[in-house]
C-alpha atoms as a PDB file:
ATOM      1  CA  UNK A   1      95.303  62.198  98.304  1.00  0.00           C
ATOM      2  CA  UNK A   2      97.797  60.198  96.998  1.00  0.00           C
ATOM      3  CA  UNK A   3     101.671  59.539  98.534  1.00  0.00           C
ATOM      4  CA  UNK A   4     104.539  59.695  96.088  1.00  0.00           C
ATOM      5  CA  UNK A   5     108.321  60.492  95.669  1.00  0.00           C
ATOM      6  CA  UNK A   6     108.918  63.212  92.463  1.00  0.00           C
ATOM      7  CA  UNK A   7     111.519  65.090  91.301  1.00  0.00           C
ATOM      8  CA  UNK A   8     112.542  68.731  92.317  1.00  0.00           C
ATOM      9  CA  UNK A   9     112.036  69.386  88.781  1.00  0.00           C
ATOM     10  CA  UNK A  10     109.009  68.661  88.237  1.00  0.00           C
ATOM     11  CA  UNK A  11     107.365  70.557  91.197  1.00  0.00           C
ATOM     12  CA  UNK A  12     106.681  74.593  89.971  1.00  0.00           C
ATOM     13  CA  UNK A  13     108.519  76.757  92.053  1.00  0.00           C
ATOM     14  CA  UNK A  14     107.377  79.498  90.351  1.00  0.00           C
ATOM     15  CA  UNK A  15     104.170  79.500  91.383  1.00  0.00           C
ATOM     16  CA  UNK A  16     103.573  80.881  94.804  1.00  0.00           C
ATOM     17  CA  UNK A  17      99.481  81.280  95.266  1.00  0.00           C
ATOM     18  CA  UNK A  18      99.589  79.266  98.425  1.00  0.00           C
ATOM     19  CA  UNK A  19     102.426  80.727  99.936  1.00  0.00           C
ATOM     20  CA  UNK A  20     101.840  83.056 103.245  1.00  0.00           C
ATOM     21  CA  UNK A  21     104.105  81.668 105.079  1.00  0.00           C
ATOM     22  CA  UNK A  22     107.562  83.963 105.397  1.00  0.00           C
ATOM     23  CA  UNK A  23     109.172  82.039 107.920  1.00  0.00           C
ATOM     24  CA  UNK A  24     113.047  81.316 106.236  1.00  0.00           C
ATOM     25  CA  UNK A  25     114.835  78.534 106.334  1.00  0.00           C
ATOM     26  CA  UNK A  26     116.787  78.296 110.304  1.00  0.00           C
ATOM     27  CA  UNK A  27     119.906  75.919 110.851  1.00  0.00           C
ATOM     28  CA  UNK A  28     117.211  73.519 112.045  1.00  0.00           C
ATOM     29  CA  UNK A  29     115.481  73.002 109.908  1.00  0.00           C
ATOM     30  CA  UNK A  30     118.280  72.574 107.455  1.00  0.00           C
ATOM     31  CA  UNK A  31     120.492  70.179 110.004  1.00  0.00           C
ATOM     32  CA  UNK A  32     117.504  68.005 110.273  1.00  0.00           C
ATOM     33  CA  UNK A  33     117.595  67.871 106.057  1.00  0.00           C
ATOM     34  CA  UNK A  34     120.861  67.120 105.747  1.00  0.00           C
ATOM     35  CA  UNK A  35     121.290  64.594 108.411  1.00  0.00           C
ATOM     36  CA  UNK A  36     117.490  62.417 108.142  1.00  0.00           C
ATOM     37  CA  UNK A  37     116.407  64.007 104.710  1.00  0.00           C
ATOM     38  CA  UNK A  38     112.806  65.084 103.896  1.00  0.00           C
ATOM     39  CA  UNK A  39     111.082  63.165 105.915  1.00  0.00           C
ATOM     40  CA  UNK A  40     107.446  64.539 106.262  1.00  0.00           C
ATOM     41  CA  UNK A  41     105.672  64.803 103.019  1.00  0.00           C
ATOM     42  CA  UNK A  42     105.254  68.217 100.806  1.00  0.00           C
ATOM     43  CA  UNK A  43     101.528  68.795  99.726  1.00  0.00           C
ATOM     44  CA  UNK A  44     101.294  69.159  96.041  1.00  0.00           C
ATOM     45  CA  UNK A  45      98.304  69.204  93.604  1.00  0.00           C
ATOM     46  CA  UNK A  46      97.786  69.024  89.697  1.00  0.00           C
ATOM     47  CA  UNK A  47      97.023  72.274  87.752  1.00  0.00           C
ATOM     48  CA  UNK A  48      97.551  72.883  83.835  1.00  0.00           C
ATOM     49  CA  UNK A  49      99.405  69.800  84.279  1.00  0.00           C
ATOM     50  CA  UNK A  50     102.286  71.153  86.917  1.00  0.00           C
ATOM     51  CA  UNK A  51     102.647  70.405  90.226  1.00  0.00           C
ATOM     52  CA  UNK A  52     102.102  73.011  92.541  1.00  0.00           C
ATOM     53  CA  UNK A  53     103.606  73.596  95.990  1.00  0.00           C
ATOM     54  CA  UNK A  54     100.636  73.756  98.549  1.00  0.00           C
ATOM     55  CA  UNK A  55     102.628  73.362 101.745  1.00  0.00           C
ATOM     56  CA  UNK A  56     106.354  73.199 102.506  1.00  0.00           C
ATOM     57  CA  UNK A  57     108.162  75.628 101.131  1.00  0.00           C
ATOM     58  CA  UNK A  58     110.839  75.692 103.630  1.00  0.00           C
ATOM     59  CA  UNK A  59     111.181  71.724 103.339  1.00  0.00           C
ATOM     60  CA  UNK A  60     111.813  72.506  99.550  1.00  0.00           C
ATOM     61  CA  UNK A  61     113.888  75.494  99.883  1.00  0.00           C
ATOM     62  CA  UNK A  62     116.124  73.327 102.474  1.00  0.00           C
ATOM     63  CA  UNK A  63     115.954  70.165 100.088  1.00  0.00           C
ATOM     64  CA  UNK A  64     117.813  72.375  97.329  1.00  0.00           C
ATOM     65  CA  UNK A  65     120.402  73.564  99.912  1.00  0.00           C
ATOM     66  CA  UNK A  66     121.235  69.953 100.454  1.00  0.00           C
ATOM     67  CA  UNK A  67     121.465  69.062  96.687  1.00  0.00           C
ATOM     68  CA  UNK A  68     118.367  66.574  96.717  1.00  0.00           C
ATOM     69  CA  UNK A  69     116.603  65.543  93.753  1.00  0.00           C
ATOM     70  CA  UNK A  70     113.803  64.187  95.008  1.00  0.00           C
ATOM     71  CA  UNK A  71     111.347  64.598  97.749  1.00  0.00           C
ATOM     72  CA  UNK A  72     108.296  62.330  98.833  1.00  0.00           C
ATOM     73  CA  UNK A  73     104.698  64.532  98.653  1.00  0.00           C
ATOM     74  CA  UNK A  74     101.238  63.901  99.422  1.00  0.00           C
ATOM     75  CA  UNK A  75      99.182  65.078  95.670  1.00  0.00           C
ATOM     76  CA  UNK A  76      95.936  66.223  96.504  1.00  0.00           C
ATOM     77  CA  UNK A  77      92.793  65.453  94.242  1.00  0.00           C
ATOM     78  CA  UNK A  78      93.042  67.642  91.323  1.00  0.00           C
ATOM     79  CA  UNK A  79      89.420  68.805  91.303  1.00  0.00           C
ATOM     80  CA  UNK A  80      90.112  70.034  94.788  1.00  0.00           C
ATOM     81  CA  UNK A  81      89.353  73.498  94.375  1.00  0.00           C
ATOM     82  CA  UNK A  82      92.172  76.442  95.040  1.00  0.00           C
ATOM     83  CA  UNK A  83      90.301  77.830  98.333  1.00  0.00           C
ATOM     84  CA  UNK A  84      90.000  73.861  99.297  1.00  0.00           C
ATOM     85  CA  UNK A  85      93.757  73.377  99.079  1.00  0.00           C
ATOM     86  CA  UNK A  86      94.650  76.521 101.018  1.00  0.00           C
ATOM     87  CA  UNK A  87      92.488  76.069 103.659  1.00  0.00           C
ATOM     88  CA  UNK A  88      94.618  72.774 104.408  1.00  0.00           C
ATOM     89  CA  UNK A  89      97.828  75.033 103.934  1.00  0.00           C
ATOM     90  CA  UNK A  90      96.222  77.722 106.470  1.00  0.00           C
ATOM     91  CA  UNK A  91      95.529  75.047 108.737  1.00  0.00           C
ATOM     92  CA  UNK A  92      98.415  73.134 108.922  1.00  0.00           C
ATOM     93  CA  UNK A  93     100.784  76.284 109.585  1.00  0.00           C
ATOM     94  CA  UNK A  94      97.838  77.207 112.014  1.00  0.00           C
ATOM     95  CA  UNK A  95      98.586  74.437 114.133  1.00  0.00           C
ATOM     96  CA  UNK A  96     102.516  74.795 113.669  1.00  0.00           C
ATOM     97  CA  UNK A  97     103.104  78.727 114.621  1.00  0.00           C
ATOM     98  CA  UNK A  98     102.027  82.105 115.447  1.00  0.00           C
ATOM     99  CA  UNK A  99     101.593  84.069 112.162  1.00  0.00           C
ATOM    100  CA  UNK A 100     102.993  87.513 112.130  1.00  0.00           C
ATOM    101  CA  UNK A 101     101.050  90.477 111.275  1.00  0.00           C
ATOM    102  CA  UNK A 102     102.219  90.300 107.435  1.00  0.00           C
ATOM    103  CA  UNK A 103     101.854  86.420 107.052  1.00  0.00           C
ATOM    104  CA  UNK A 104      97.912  87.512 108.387  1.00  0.00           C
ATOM    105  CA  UNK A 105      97.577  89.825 105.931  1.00  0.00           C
ATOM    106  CA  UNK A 106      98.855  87.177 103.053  1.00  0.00           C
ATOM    107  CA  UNK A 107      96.624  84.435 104.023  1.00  0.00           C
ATOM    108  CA  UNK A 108      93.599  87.317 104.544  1.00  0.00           C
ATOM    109  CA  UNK A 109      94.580  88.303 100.567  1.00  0.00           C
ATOM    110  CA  UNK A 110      94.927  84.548  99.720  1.00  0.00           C
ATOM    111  CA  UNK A 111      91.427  83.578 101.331  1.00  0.00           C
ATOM    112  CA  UNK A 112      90.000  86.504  99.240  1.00  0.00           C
ATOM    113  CA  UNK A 113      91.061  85.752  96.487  1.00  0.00           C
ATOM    114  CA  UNK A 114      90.395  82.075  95.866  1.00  0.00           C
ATOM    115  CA  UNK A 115      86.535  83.688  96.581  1.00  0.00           C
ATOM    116  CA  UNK A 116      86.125  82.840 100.036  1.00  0.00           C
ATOM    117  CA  UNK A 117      83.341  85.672 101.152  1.00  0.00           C
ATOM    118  CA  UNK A 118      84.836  88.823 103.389  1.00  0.00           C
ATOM    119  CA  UNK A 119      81.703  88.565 105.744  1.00  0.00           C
ATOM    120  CA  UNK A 120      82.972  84.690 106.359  1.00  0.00           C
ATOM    121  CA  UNK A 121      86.895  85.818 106.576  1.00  0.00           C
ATOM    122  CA  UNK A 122      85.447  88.758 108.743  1.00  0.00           C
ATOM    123  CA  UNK A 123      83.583  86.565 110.957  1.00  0.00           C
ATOM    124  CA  UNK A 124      85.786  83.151 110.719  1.00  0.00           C
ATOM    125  CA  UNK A 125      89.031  83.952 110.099  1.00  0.00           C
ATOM    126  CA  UNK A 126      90.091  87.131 111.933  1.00  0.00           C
ATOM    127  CA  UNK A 127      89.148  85.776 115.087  1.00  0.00           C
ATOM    128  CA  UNK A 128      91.480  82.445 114.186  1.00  0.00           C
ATOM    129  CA  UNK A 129      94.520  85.293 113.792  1.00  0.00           C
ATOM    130  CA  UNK A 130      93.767  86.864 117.474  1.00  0.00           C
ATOM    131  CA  UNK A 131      92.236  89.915 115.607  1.00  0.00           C
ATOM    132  CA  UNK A 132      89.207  92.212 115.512  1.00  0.00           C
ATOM    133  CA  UNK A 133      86.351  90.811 113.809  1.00  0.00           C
ATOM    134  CA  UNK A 134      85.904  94.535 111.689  1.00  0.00           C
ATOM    135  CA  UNK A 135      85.582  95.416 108.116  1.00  0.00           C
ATOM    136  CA  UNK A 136      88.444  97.199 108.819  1.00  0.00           C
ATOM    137  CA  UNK A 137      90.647  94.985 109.975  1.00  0.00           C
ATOM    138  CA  UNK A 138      90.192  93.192 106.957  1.00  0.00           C
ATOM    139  CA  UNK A 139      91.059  96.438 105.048  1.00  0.00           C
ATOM    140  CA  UNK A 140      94.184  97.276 106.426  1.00  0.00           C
ATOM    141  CA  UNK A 141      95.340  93.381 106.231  1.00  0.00           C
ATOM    142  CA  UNK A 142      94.754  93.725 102.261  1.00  0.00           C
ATOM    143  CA  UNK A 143      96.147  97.102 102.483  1.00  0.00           C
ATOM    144  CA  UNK A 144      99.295  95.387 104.183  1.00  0.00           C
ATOM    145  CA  UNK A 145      99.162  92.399 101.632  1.00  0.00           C
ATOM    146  CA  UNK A 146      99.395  94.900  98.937  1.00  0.00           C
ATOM    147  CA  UNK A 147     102.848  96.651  99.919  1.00  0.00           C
ATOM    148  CA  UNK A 148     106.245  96.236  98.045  1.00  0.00           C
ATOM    149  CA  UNK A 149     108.493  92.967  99.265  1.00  0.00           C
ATOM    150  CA  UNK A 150     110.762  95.176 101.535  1.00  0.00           C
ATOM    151  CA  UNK A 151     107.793  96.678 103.199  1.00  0.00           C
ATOM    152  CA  UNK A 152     106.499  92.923 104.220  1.00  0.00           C
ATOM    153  CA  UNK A 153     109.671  91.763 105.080  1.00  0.00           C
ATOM    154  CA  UNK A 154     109.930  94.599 107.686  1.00  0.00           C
ATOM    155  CA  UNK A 155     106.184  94.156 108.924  1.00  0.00           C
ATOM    156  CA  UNK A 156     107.188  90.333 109.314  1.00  0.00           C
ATOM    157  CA  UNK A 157     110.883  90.624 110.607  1.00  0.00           C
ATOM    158  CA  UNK A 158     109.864  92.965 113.040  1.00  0.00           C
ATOM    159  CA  UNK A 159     106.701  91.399 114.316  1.00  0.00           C
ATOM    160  CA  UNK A 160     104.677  94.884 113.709  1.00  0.00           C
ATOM    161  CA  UNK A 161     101.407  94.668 115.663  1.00  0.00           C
ATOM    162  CA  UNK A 162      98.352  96.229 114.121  1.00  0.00           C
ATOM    163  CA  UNK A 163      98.326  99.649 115.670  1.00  0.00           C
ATOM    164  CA  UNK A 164     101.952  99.941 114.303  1.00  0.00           C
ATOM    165  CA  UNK A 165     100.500  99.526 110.980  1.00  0.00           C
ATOM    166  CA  UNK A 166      97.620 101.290 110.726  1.00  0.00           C
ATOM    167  CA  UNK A 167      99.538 104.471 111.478  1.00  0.00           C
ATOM    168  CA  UNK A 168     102.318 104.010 108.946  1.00  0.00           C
ATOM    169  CA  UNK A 169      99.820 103.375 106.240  1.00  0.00           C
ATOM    170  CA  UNK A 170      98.619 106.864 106.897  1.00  0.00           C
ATOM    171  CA  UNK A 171     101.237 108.544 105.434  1.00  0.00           C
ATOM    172  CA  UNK A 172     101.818 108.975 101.865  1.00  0.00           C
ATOM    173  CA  UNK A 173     103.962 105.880 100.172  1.00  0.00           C
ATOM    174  CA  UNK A 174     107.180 107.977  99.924  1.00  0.00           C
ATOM    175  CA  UNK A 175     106.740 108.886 103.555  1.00  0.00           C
ATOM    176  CA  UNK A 176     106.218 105.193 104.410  1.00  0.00           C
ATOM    177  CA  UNK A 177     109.453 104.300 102.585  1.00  0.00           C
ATOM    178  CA  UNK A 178     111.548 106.877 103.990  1.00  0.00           C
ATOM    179  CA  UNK A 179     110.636 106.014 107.139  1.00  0.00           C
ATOM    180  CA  UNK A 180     110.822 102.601 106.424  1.00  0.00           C
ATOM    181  CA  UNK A 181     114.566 103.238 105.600  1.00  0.00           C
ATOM    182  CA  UNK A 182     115.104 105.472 108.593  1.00  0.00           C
ATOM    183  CA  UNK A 183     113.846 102.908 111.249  1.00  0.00           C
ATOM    184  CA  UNK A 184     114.482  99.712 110.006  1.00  0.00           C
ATOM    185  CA  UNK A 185     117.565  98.917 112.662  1.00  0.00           C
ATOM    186  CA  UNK A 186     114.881 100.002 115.512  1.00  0.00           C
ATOM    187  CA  UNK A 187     112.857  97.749 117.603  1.00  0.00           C
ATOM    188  CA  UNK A 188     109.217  96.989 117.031  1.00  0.00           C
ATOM    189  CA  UNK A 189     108.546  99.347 120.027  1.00  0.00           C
ATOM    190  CA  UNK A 190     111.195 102.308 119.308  1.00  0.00           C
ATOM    191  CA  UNK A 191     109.469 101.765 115.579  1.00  0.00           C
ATOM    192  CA  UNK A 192     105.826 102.269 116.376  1.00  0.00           C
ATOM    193  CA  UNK A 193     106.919 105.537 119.497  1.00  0.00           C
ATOM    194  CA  UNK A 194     108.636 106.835 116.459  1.00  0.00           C
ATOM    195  CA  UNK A 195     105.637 106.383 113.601  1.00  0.00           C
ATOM    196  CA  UNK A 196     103.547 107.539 116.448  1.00  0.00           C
ATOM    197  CA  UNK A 197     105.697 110.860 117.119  1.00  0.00           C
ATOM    198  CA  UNK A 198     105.740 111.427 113.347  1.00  0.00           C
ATOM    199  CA  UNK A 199     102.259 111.343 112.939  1.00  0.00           C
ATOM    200  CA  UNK A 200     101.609 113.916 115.879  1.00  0.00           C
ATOM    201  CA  UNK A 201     104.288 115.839 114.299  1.00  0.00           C
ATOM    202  CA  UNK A 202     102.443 115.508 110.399  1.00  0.00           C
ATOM    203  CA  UNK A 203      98.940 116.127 112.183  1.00  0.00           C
ATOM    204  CA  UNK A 204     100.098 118.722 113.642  1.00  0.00           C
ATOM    205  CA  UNK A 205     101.971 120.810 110.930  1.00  0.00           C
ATOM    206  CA  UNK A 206     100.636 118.975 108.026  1.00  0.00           C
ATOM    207  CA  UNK A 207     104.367 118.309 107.060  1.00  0.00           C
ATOM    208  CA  UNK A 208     105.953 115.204 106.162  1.00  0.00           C
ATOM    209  CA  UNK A 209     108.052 113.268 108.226  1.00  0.00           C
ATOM    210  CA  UNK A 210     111.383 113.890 105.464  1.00  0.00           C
ATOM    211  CA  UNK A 211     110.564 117.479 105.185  1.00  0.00           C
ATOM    212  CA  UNK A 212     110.111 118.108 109.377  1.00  0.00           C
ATOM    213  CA  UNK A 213     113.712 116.550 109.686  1.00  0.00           C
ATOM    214  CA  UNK A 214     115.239 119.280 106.994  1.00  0.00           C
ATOM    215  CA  UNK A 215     113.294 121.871 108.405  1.00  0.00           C
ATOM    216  CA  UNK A 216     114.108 121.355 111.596  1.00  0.00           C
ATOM    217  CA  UNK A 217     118.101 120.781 110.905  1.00  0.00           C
ATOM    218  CA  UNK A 218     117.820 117.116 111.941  1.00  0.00           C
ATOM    219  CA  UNK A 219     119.577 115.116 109.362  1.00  0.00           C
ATOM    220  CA  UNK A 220     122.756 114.381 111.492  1.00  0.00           C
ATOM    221  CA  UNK A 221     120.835 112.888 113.792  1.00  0.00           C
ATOM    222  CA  UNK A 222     118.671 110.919 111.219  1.00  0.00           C
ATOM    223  CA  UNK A 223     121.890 109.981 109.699  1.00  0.00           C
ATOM    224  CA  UNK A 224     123.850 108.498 113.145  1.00  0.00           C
ATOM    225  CA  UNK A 225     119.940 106.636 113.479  1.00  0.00           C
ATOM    226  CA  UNK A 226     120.415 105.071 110.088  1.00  0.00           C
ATOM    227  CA  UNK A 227     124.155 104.167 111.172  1.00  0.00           C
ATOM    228  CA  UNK A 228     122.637 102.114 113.787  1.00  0.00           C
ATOM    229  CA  UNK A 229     123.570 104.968 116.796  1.00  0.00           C
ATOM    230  CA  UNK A 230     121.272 103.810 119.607  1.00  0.00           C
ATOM    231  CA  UNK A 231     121.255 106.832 121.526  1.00  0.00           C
ATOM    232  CA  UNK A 232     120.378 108.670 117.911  1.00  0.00           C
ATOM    233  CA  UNK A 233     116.909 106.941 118.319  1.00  0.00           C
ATOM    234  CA  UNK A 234     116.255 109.425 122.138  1.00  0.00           C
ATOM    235  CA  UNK A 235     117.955 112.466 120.719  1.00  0.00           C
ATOM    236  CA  UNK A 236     115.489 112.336 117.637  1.00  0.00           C
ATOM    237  CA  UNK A 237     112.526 111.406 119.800  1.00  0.00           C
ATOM    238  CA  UNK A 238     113.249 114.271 122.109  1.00  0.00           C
ATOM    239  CA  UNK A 239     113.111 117.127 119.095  1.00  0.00           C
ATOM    240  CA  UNK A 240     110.301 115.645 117.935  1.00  0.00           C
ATOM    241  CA  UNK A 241     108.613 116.063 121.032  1.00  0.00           C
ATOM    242  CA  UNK A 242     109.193 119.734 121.128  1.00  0.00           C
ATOM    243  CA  UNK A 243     106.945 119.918 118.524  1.00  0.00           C
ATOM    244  CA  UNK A 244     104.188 118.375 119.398  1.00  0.00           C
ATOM    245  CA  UNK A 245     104.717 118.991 123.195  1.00  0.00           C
ATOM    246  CA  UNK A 246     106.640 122.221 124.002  1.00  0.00           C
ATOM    247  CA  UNK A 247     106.154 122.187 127.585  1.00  0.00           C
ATOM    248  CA  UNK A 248     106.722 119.076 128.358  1.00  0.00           C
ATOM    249  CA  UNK A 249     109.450 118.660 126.190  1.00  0.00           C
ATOM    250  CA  UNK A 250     110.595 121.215 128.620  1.00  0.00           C
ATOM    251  CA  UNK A 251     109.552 120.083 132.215  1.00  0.00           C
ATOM    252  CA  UNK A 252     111.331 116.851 130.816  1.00  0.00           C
ATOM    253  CA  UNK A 253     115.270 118.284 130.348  1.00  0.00           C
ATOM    254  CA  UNK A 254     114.640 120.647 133.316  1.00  0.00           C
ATOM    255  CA  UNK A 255     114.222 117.162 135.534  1.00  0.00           C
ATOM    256  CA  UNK A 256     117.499 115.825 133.606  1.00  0.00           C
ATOM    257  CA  UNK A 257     119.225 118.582 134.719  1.00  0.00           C
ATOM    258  CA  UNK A 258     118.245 118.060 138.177  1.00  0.00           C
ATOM    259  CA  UNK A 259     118.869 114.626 138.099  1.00  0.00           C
ATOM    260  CA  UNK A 260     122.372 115.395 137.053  1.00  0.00           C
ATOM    261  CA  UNK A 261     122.666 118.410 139.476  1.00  0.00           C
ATOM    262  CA  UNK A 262     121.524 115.223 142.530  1.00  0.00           C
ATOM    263  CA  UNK A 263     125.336 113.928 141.937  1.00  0.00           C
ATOM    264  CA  UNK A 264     124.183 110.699 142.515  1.00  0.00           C
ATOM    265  CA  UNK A 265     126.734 107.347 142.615  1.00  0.00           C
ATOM    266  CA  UNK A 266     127.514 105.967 138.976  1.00  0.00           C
ATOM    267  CA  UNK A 267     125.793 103.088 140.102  1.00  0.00           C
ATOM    268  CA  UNK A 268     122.242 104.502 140.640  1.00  0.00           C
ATOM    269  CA  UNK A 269     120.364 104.841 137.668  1.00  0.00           C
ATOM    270  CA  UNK A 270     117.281 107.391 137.805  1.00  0.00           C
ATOM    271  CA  UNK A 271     114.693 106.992 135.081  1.00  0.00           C
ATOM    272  CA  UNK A 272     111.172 107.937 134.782  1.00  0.00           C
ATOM    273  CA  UNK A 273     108.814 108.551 131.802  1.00  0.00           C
ATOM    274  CA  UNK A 274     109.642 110.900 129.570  1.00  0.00           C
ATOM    275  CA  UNK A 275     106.164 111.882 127.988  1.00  0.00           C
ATOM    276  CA  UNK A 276     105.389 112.294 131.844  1.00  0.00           C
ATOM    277  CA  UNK A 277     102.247 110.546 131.442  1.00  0.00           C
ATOM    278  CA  UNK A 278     103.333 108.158 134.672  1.00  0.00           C
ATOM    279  CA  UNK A 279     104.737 111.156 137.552  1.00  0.00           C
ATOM    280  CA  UNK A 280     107.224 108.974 139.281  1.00  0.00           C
ATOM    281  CA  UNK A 281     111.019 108.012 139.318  1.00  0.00           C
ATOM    282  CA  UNK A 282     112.493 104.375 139.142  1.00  0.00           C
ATOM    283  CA  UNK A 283     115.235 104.291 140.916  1.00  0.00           C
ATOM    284  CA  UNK A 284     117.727 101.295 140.035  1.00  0.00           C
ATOM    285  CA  UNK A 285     121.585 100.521 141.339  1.00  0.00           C
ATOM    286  CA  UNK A 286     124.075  97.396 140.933  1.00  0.00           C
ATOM    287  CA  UNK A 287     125.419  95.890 144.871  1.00  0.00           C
ATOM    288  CA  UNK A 288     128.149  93.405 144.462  1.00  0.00           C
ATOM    289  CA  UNK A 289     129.260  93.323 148.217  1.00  0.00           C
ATOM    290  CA  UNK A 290     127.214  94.520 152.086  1.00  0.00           C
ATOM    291  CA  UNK A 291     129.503  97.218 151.685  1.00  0.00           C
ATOM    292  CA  UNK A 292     129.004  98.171 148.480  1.00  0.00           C
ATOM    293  CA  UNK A 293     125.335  98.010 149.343  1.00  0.00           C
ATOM    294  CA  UNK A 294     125.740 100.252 152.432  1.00  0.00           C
ATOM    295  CA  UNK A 295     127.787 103.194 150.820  1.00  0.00           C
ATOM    296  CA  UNK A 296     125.154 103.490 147.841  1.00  0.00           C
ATOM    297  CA  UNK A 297     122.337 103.388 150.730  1.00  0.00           C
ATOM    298  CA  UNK A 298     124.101 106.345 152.492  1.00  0.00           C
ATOM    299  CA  UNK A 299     124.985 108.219 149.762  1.00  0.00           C
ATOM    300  CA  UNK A 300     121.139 108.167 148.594  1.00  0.00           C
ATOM    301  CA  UNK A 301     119.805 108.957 152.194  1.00  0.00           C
ATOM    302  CA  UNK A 302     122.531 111.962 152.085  1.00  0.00           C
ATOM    303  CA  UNK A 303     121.318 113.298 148.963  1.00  0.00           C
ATOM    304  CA  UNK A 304     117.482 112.858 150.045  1.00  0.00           C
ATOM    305  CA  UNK A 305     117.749 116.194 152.238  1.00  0.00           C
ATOM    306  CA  UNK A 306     118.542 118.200 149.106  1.00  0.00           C
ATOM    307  CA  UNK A 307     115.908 120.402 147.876  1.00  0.00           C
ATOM    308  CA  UNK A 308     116.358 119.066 143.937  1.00  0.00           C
ATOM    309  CA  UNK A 309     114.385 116.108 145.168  1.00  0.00           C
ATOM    310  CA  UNK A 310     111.032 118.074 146.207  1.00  0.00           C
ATOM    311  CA  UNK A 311     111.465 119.926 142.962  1.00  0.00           C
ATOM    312  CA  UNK A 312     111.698 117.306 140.662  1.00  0.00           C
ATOM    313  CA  UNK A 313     108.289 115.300 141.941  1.00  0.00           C
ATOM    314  CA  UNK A 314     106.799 119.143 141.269  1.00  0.00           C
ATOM    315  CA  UNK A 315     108.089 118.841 137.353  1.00  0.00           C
ATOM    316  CA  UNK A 316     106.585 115.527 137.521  1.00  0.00           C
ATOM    317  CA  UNK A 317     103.329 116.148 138.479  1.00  0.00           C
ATOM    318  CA  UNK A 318     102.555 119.753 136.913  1.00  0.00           C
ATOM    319  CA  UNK A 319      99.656 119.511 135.132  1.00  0.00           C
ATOM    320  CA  UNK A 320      99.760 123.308 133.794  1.00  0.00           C
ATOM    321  CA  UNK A 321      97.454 126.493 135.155  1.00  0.00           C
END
């Protein structure tokens, strides 16, 4: 390994086969650029006679933002093999950050290809990414690596944890995109209860999650959801659910009701699980003064001797005949 300054130009940027990393550029990053320059090395190496970009993409990507024309870079041996040079890549962004579940995937492909043996990336590396050490894992990591741009970019952006994944791939690739398209404004949590609702829904009817939404007369509210309408994202969830769970889509708006039939101050806030999985309420309010405090406090113990109470814990804990 050698230390040297070269020019932009002569590095390939074209060449991306040890890029995993999907991290962009942050004001950082680029602040620390502009004001102290490049200061820690790229890693290069020699092949057909370019230079190709081992680690430090973001360095490089910054260093054009700024208008520099040349950067100082460590140049690896040339008869350093590909998987060699990688594993330095994989292990210096090892020691830097958490990899998302698409980064994994890329460096999973990466290790594959440049020949390194799936029993030793099975047994090695999966552990190193916090994952299972399975044949499968390893299968839906390539099946992730293999996915258009926008589909990665979600994955990553989103910070999509396996089980997220794994159901999504189910579906057929139109079905993924649509979806895709449909919850991309979502959080990773709202994404994976909705992929997870949708594949009830498909298991259930054997009907796509595009063609349920027609069927069903749900493309206003699929709209308003693309729009970035929060409250879109219950409304949807709650039609689903009367698909695959009729009755206790059911028990579910007969407690609403109740709760709105209790009256209660606009500052308590009733909430309890909707998939009734968990038969209790949380009950939450906002005090800004003792007196405030006190008048809430009566106005709950007053409403406590109403019968809606009683009936509501019996929604919440039916269990069926």
């Amino acid at each position: 390994m050698k230390f040297k300054t070269v020019k932009i130009s002569e590095i390939d940027r074209q060449d991306h086969r040890f890029r995993f990393n999907l991290k962009p550029v942050d004001e950082r990053i680029l602040t620390g650029v502009k004001e102290a320059g490049v200061v820690q090395p790229l890693l290069v190496i020699l092949r057909e006679g370019r230079l190709i970009l081992v680690d430090g993409w973001r360095r490089l990507e910054a260093a054009l933002s700024c208008h520099m024309e040349e950067l100082p870079v460590f140049e690896l041996e040339s008869r350093m093999g590909d998987l060699g040079a990688f594993q330095l890549a994989f292990f210096i962004n090892y020691t830097q950050h958490r990899f998302s579940l698409a980064e994994k995937a890329l460096a999973a492909r990466r290790f594959l290809e440049f020949n390194l043996p799936a029993e030793e990336i099975i047994e090695r590396i999966l552990p190193l990414l916090e994952l299972p050490p399975l044949k499968k894992t390893l299968e839906i990591l390539l099946e992730i690596s293999s996915l258009d741009g926008k589909s990665i970019e979600m994955i990553h952006r989103k910070d999509w944890k396996q089980a997220t994944a794994e159901l999504w791939l189910r579906f057929l690739p139109e079905e993924r995109n649509w979806m895709l398209r449909l919850i991309e404004r979502l959080t990773h949590n709202q994404q994976h209860e909705l992929v997870e609702t949708f594949y009830s829904v498909k298991k259930l009817t054997g009907v796509g999650p595009e063609i349920i939404v027609r069927e069903k007369g749900l493309d206003r509210i699929t709209g308003s959801l693309r729009k970035g309408e929060s409250a879109a994202f219950d409304r949807l969830l709650a039609e689903l659910r009367k698909i695959t769970s009729p009755l206790r889509s059911r028990l579910s708006e007969e407690i609403s009701e109740k709760i709105k039939e209790l009256k209660l101050p606009l500052k308590v806030q009733v909430d309890y699980d909707p998939t009734l999985e968990k038969p209790g309420l949380k009950i939450s309010f906002e005090a800004r003064s003792a007196g405030q405090l006190e008048e809430i406090i009566k106005s709950l113990s007053e409403n406590f001797s109403l019968n809606n109470w009683d009936s509501i814990f019996q929604l919440l804990n039916y269990r069926g005949d």
